[in-house]
PDB file of N, CA and C in Angstrom:
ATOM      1  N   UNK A   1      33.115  24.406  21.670  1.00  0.00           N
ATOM      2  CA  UNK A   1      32.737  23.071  21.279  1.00  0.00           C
ATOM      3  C   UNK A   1      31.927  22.392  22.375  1.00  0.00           C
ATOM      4  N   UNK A   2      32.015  22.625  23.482  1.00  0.00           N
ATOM      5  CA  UNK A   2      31.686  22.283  24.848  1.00  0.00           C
ATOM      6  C   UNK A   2      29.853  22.544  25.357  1.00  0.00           C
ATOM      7  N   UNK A   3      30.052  23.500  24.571  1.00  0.00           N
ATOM      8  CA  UNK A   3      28.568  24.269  24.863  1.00  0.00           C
ATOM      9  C   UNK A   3      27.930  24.156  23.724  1.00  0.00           C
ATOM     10  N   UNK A   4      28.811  23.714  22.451  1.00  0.00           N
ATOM     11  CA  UNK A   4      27.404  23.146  21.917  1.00  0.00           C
ATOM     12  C   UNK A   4      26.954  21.517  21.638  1.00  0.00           C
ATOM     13  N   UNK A   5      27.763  20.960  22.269  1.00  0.00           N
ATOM     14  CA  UNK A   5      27.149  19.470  22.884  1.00  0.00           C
ATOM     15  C   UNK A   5      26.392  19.629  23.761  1.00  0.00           C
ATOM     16  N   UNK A   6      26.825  20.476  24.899  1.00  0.00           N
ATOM     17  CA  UNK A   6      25.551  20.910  25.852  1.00  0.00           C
ATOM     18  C   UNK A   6      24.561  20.949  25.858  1.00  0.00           C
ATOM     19  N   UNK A   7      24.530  22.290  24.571  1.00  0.00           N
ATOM     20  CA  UNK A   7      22.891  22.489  23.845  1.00  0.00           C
ATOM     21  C   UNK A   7      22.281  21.482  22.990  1.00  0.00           C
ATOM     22  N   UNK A   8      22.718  20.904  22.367  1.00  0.00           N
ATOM     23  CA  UNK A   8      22.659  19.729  21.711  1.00  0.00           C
ATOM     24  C   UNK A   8      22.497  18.546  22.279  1.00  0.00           C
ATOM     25  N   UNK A   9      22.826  18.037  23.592  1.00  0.00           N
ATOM     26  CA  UNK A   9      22.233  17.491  24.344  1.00  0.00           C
ATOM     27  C   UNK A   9      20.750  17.522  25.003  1.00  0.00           C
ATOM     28  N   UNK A  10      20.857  18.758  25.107  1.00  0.00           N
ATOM     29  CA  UNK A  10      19.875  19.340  26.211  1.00  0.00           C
ATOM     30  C   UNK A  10      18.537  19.349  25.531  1.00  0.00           C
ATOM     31  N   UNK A  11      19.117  19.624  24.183  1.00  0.00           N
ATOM     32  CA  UNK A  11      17.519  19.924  23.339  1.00  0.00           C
ATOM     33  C   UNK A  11      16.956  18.361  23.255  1.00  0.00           C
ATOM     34  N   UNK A  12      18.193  17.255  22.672  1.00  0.00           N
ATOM     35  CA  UNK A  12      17.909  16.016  22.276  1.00  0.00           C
ATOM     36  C   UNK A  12      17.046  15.550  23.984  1.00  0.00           C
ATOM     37  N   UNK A  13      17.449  15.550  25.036  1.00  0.00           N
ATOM     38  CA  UNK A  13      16.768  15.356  26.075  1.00  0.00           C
ATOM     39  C   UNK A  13      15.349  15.888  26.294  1.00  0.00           C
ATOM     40  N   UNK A  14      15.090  16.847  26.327  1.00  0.00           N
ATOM     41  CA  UNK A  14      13.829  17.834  26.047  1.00  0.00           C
ATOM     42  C   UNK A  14      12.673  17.127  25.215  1.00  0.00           C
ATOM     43  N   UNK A  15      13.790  16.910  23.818  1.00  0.00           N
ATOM     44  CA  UNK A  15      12.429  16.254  22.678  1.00  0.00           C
ATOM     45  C   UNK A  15      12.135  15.099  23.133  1.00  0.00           C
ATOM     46  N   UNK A  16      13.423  14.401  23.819  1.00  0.00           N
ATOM     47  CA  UNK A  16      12.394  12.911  24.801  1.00  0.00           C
ATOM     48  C   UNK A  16      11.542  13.133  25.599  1.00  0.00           C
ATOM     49  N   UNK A  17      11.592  13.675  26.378  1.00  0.00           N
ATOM     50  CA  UNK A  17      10.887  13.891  27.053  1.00  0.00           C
ATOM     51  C   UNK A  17       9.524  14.955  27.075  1.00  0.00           C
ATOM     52  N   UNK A  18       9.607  15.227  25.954  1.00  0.00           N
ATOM     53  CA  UNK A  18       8.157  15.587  24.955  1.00  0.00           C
ATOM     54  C   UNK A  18       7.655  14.841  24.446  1.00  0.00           C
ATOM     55  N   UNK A  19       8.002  14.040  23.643  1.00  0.00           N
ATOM     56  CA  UNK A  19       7.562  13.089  22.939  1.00  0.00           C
ATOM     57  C   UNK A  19       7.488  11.635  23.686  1.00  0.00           C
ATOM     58  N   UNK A  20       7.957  11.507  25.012  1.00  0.00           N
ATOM     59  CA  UNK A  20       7.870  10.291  25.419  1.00  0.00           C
ATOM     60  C   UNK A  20       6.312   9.496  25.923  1.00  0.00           C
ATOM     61  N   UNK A  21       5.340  10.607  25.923  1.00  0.00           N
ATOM     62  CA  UNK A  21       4.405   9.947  26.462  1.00  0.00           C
ATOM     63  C   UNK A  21       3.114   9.925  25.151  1.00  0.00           C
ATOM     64  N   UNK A  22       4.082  10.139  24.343  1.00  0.00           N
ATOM     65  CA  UNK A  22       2.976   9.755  23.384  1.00  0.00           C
ATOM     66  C   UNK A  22       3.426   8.702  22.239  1.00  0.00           C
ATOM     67  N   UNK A  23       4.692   8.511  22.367  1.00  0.00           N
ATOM     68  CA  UNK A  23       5.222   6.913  21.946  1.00  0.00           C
ATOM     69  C   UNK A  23       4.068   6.193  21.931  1.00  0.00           C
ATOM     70  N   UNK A  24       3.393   5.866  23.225  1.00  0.00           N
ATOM     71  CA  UNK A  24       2.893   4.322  23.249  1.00  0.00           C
ATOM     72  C   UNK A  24       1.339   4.923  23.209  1.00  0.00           C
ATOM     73  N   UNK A  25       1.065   5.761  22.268  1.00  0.00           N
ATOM     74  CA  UNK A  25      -0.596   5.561  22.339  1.00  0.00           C
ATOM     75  C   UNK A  25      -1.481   4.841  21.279  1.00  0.00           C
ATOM     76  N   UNK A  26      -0.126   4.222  20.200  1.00  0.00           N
ATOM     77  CA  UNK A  26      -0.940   3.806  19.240  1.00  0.00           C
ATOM     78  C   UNK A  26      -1.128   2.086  20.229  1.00  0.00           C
ATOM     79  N   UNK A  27      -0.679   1.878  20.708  1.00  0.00           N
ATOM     80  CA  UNK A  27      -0.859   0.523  21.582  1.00  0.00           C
ATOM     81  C   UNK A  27      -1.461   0.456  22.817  1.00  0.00           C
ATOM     82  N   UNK A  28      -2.766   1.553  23.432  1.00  0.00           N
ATOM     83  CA  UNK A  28      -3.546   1.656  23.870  1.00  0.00           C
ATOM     84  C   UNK A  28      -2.783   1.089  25.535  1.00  0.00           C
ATOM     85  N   UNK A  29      -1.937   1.462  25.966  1.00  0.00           N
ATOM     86  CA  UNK A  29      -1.064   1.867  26.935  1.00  0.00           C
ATOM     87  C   UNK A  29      -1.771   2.562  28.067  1.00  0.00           C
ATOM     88  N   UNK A  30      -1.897   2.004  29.519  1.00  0.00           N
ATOM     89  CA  UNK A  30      -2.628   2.249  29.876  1.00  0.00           C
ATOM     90  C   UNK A  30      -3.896   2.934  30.208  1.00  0.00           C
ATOM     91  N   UNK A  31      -4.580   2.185  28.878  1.00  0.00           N
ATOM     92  CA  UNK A  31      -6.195   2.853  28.761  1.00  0.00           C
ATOM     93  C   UNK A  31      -6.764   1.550  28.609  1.00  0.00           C
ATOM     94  N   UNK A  32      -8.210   1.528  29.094  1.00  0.00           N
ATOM     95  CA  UNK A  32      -9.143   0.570  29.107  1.00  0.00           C
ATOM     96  C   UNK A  32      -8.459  -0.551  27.922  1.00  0.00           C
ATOM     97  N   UNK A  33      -8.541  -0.067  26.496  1.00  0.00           N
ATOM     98  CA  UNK A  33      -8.089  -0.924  25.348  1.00  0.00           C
ATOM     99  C   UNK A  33      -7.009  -1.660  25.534  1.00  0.00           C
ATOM    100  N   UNK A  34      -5.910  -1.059  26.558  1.00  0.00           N
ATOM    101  CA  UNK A  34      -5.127  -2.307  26.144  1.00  0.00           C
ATOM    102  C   UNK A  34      -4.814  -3.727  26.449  1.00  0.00           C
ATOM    103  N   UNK A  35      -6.285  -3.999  27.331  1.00  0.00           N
ATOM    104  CA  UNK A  35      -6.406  -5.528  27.304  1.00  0.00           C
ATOM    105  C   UNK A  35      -7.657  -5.917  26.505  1.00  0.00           C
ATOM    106  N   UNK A  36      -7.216  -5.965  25.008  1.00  0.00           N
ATOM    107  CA  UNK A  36      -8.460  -6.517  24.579  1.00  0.00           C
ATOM    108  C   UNK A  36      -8.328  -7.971  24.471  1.00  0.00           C
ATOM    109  N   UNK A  37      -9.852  -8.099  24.559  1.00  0.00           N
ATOM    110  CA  UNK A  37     -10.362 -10.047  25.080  1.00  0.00           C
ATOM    111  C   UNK A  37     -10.886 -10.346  24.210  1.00  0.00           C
ATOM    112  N   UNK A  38     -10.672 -11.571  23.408  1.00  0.00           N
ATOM    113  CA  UNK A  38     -11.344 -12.021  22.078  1.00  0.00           C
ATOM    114  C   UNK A  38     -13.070 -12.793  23.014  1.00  0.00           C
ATOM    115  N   UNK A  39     -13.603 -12.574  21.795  1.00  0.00           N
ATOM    116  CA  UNK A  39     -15.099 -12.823  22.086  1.00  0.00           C
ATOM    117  C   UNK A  39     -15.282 -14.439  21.942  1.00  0.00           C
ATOM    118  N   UNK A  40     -16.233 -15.142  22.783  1.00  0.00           N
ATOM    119  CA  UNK A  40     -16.148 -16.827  22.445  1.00  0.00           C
ATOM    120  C   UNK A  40     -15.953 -17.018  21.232  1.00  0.00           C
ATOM    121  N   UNK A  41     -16.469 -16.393  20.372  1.00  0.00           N
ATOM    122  CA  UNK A  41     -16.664 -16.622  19.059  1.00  0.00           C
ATOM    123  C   UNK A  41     -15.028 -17.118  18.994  1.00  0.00           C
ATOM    124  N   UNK A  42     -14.840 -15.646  18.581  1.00  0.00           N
ATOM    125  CA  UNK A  42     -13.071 -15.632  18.240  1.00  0.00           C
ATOM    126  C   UNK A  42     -11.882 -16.789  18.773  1.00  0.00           C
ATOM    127  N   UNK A  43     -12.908 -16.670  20.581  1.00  0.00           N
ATOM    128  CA  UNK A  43     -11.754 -18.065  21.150  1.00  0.00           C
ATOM    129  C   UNK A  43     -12.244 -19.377  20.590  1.00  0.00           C
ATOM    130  N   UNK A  44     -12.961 -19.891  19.958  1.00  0.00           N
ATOM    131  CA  UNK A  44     -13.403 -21.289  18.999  1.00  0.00           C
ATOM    132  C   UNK A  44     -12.981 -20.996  17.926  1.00  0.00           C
ATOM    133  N   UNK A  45     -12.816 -20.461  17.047  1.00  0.00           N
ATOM    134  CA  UNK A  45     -11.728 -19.777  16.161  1.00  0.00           C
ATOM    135  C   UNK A  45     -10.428 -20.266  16.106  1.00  0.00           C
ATOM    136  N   UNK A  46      -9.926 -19.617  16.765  1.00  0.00           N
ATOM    137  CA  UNK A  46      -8.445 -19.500  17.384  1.00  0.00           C
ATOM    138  C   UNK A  46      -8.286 -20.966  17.663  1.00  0.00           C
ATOM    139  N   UNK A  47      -9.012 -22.141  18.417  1.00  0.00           N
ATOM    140  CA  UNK A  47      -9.017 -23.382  18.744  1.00  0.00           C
ATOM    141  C   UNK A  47      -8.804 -23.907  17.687  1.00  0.00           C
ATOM    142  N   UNK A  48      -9.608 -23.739  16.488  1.00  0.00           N
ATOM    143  CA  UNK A  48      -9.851 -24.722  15.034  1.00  0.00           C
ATOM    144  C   UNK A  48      -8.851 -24.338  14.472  1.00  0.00           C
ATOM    145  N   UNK A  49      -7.923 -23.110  14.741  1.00  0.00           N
ATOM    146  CA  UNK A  49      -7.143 -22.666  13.601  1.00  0.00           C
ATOM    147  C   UNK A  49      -5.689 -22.792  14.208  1.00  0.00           C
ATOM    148  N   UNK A  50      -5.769 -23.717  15.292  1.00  0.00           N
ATOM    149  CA  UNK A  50      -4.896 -23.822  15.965  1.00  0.00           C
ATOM    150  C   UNK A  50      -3.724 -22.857  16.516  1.00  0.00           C
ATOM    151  N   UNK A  51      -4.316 -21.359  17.046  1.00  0.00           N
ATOM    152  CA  UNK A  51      -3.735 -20.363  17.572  1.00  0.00           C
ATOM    153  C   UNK A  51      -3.835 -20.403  18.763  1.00  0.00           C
ATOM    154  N   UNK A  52      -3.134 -20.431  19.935  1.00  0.00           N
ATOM    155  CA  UNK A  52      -2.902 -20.633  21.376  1.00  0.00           C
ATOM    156  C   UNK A  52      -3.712 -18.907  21.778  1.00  0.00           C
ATOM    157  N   UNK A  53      -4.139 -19.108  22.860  1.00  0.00           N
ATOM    158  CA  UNK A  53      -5.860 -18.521  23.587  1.00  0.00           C
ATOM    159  C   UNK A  53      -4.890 -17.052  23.657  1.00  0.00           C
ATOM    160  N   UNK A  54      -3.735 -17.182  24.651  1.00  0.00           N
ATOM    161  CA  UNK A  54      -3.109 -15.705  24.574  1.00  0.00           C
ATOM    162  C   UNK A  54      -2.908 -14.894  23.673  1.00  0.00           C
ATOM    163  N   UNK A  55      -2.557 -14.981  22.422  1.00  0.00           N
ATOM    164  CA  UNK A  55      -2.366 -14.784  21.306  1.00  0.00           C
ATOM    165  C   UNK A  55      -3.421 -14.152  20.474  1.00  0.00           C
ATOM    166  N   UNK A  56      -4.528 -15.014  20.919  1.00  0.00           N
ATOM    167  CA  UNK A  56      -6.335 -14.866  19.992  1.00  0.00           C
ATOM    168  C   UNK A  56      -6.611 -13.231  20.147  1.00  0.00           C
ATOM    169  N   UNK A  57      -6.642 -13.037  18.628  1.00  0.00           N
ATOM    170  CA  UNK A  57      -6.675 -11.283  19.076  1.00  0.00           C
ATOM    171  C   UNK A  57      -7.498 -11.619  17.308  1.00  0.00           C
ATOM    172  N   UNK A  58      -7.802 -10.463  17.076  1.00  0.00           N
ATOM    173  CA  UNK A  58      -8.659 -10.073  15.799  1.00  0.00           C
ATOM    174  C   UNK A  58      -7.795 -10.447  15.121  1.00  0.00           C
ATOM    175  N   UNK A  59      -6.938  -9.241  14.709  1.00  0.00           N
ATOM    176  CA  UNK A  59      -5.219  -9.206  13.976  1.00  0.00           C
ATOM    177  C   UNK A  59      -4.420 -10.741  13.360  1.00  0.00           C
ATOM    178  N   UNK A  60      -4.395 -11.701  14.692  1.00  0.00           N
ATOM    179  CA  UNK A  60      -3.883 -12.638  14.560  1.00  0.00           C
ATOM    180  C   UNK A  60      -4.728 -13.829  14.209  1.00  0.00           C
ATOM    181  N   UNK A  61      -6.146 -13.373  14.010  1.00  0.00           N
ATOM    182  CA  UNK A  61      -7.329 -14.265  13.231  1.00  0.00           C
ATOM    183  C   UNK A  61      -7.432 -13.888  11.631  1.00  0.00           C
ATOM    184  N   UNK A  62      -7.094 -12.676  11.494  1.00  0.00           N
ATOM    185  CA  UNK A  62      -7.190 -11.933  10.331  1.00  0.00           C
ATOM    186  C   UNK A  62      -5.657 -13.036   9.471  1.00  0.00           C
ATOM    187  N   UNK A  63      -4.733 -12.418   9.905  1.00  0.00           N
ATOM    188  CA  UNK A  63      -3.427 -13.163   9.243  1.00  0.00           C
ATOM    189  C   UNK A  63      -3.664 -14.343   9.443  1.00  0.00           C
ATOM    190  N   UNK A  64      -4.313 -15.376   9.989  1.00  0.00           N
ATOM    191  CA  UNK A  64      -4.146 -16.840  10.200  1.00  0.00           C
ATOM    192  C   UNK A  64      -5.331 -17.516   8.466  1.00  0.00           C
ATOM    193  N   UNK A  65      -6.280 -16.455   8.887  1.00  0.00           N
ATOM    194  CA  UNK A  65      -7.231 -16.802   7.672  1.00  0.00           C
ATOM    195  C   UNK A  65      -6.462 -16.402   6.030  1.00  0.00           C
ATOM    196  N   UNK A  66      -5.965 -15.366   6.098  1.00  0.00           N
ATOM    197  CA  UNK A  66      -4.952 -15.007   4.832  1.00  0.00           C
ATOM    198  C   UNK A  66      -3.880 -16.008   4.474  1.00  0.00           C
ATOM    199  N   UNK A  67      -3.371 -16.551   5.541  1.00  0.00           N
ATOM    200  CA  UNK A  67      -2.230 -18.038   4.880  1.00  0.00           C
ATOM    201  C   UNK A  67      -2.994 -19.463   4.487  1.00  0.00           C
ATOM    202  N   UNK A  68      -4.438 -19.281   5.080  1.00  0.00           N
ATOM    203  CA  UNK A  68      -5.040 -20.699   4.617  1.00  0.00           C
ATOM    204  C   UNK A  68      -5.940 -20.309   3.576  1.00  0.00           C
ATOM    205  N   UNK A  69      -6.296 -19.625   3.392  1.00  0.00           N
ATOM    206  CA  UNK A  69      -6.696 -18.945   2.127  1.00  0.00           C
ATOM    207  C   UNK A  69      -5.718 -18.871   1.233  1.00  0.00           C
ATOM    208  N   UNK A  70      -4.540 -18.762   0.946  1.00  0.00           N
ATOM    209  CA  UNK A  70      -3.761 -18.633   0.155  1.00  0.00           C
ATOM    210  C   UNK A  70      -3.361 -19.666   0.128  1.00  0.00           C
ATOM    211  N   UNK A  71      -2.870 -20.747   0.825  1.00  0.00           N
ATOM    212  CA  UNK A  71      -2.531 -22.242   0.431  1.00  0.00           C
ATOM    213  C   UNK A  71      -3.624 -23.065  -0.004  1.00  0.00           C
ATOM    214  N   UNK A  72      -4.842 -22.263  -0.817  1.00  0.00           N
ATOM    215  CA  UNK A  72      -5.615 -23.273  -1.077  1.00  0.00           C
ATOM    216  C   UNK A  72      -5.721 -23.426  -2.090  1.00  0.00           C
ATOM    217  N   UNK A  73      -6.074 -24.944  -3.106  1.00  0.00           N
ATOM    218  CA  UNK A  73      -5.946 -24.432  -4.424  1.00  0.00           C
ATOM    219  C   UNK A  73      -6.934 -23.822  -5.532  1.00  0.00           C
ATOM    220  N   UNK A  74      -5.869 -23.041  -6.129  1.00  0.00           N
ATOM    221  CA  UNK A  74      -6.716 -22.522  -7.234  1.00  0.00           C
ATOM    222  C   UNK A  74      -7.364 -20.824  -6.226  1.00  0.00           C
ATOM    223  N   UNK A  75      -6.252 -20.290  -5.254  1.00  0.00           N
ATOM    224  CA  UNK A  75      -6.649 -19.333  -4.649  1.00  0.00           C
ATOM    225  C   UNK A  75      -5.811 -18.399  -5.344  1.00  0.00           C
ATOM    226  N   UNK A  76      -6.009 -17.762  -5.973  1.00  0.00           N
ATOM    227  CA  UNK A  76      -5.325 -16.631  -6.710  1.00  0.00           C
ATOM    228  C   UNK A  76      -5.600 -15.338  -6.547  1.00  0.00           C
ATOM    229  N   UNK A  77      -4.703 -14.303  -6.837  1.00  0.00           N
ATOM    230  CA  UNK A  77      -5.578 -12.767  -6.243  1.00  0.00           C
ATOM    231  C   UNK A  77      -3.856 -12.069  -5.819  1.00  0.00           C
ATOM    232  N   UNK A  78      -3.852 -10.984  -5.342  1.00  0.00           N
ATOM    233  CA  UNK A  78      -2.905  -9.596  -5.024  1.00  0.00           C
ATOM    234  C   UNK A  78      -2.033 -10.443  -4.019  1.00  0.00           C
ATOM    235  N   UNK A  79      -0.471 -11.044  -4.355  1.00  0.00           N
ATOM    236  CA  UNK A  79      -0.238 -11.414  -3.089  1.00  0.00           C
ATOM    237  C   UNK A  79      -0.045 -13.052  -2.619  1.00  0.00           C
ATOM    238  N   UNK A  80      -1.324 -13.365  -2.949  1.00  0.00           N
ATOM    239  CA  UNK A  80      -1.709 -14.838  -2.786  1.00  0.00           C
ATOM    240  C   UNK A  80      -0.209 -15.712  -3.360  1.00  0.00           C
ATOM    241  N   UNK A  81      -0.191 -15.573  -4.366  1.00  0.00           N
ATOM    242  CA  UNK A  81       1.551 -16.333  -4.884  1.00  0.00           C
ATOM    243  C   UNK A  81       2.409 -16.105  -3.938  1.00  0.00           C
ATOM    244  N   UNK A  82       2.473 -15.256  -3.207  1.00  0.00           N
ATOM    245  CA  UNK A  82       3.954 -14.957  -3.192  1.00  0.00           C
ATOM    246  C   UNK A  82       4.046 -15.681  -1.746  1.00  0.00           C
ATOM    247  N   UNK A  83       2.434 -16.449  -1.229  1.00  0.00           N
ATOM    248  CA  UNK A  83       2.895 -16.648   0.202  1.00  0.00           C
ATOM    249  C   UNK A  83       2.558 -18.199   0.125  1.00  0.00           C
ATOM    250  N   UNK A  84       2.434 -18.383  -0.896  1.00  0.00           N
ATOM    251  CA  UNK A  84       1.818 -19.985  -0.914  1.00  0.00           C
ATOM    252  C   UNK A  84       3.086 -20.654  -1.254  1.00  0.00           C
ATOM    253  N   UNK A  85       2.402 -22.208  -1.239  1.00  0.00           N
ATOM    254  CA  UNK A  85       3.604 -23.232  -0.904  1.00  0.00           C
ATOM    255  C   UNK A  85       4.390 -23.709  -2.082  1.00  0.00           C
ATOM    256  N   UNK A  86       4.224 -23.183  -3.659  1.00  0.00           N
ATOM    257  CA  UNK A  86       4.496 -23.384  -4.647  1.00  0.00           C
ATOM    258  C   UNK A  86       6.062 -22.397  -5.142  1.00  0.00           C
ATOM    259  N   UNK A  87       6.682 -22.985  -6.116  1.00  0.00           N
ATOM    260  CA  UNK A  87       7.613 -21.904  -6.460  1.00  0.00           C
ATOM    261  C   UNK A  87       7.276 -21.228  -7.085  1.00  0.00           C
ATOM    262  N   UNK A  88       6.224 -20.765  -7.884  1.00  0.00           N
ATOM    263  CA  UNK A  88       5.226 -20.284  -8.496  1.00  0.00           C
ATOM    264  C   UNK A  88       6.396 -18.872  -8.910  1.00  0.00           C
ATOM    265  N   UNK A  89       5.950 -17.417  -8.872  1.00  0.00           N
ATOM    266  CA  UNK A  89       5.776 -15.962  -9.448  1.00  0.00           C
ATOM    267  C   UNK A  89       7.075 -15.678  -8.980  1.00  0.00           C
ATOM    268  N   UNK A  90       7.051 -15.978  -7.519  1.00  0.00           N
ATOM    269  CA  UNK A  90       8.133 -15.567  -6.431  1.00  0.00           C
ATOM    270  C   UNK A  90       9.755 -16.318  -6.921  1.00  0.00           C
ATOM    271  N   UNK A  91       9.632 -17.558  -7.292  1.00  0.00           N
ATOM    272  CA  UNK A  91      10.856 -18.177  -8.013  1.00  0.00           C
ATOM    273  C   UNK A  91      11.491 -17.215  -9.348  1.00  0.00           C
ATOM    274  N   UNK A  92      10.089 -16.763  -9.893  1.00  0.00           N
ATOM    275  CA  UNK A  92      10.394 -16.563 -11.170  1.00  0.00           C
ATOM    276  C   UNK A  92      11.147 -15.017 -11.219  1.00  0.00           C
ATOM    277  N   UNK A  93      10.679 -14.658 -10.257  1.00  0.00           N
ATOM    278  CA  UNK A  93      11.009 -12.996 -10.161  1.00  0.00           C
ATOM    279  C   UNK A  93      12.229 -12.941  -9.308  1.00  0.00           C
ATOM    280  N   UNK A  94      12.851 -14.350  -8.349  1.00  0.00           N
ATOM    281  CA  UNK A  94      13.943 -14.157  -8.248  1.00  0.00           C
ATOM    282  C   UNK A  94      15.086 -14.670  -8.901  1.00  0.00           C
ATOM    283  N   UNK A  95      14.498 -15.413  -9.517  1.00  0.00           N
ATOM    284  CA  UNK A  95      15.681 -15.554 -10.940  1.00  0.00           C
ATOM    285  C   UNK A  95      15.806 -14.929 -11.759  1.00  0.00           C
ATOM    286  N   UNK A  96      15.062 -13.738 -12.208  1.00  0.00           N
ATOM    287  CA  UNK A  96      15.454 -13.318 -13.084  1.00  0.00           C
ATOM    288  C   UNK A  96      15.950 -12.243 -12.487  1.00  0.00           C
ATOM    289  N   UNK A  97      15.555 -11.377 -11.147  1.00  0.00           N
ATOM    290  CA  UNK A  97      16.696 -10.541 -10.248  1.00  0.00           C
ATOM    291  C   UNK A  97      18.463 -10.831 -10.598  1.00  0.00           C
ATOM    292  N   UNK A  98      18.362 -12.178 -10.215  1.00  0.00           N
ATOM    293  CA  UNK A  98      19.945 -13.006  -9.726  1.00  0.00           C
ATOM    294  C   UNK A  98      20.400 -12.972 -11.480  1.00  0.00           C
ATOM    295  N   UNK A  99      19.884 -13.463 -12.071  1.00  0.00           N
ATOM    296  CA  UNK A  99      20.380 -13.122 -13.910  1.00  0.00           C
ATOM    297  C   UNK A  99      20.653 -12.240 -14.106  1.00  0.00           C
ATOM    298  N   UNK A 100      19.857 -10.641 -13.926  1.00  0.00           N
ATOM    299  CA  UNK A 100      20.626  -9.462 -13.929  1.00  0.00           C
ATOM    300  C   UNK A 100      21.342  -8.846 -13.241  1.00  0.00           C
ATOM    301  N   UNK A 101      21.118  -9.204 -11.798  1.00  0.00           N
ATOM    302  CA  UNK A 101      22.280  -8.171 -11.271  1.00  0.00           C
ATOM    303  C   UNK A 101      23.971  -9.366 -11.305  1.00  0.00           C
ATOM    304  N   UNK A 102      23.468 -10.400 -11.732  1.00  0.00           N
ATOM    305  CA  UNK A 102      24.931 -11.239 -12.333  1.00  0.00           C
ATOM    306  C   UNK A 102      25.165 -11.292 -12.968  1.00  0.00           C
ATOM    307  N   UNK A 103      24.494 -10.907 -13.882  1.00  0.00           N
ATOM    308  CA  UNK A 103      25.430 -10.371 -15.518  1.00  0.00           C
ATOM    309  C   UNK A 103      25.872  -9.109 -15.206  1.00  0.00           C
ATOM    310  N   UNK A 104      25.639  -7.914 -14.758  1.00  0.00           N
ATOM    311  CA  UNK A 104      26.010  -6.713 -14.728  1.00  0.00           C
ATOM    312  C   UNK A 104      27.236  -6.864 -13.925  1.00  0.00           C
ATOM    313  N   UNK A 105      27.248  -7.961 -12.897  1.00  0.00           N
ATOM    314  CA  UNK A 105      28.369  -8.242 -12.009  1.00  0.00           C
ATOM    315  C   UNK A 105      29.436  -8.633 -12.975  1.00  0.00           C
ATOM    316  N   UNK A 106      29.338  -9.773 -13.916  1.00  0.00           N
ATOM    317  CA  UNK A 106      30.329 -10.345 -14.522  1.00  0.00           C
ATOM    318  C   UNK A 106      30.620  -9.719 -15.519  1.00  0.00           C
ATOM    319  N   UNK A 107      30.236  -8.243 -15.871  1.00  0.00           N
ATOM    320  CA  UNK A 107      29.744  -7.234 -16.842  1.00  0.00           C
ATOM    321  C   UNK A 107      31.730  -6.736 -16.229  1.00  0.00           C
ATOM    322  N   UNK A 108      31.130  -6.242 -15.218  1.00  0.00           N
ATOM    323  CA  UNK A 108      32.148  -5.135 -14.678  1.00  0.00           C
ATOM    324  C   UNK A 108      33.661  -5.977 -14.047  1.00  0.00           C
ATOM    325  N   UNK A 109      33.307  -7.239 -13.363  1.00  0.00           N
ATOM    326  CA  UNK A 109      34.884  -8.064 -13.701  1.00  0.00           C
ATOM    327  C   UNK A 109      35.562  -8.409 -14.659  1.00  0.00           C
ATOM    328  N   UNK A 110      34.483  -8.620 -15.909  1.00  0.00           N
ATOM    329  CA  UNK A 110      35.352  -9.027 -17.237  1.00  0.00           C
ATOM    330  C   UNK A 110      35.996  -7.098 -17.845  1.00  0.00           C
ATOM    331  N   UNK A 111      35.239  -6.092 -17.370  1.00  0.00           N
ATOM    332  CA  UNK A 111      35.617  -4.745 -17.923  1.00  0.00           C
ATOM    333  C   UNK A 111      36.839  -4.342 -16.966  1.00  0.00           C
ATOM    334  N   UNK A 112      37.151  -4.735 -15.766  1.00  0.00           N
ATOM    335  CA  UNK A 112      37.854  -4.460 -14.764  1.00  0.00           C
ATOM    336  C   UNK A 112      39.410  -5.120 -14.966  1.00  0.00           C
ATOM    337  N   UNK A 113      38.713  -6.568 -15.726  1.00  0.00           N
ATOM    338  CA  UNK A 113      40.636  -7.495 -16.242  1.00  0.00           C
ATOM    339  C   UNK A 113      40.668  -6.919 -17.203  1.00  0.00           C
ATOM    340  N   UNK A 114      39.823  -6.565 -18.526  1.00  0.00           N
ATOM    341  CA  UNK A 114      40.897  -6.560 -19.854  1.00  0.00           C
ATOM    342  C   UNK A 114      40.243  -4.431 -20.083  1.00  0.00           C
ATOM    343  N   UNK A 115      40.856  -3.794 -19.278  1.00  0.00           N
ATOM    344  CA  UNK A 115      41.664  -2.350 -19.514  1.00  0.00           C
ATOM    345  C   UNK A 115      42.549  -2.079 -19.053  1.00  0.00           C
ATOM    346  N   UNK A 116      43.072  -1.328 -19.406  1.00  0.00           N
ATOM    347  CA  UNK A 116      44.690  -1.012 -19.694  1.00  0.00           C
ATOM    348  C   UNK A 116      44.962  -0.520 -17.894  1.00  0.00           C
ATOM    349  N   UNK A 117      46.065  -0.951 -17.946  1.00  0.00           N
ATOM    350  CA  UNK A 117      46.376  -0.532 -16.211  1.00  0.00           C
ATOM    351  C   UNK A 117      47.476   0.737 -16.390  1.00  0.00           C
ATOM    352  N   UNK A 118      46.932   1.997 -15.502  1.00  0.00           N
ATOM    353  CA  UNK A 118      47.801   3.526 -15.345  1.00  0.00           C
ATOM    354  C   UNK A 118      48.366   3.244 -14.432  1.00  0.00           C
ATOM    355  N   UNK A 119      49.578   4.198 -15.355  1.00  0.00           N
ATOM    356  CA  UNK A 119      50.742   4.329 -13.764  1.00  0.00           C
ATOM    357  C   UNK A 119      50.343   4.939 -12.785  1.00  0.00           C
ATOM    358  N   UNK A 120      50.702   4.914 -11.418  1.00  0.00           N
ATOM    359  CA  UNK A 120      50.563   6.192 -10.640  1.00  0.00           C
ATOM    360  C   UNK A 120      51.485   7.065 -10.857  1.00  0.00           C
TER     361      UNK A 120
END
């Protein structure tokens, strides 16, 4: 039993340490990329859209334009409901979730009191 925690250790250690240096390459980890600098453009951007300068990255211009685009009216499209300020699609689809899985609930307590109870 002893020796095969051992091995089982040993391998689990191994694959870390195989795989540890390539964890961080999708986040450009020490290589040139991973200080990217938004362009003036982007930092006047980021100012109007009221995103703080550290932060100002493409990514976080991209998502800032997708929530004001979607709170606007009469902006409709893949999505757009479900993030805007209305109870709109998103209400509707969770009420009718909570209706079925609570009837199926009160399905199986009302089937649970009235059958017959076995001896042990």
């Amino acid at each position: 039993m002893n020796k095969l925690m051992v091995y089982g250790l040993s391998a689990a250690v191994l694959l870390v340490i195989a795989t540890g240096g390539s964890v961080w390459a999708q986040y450009g980890v020490g290589s040139e990329t991973s200080t990217q600098k938004a362009t003036p453009e982007q930092l006047a951007e980021c100012k109007q859209l009221g995103i703080p300068e550290f932060t100002c990255t493409e990514q976080t211009l991209l998502a800032k334009r997708r929530v004001v685009s979607a709170s606007q009216e009469g902006a409709y499209g893949s999505g757009t409901s479900m993030i805007s300020q209305t109870f709109g699609d998103m209400g509707i689809i969770l009420g009718v979730l909570a209706a079925i899985f609570g009837g199926v609930a009160v399905m199986f307590f009302a089937k649970g009191r009235i059958g017959k109870k076995a001896e042990a």
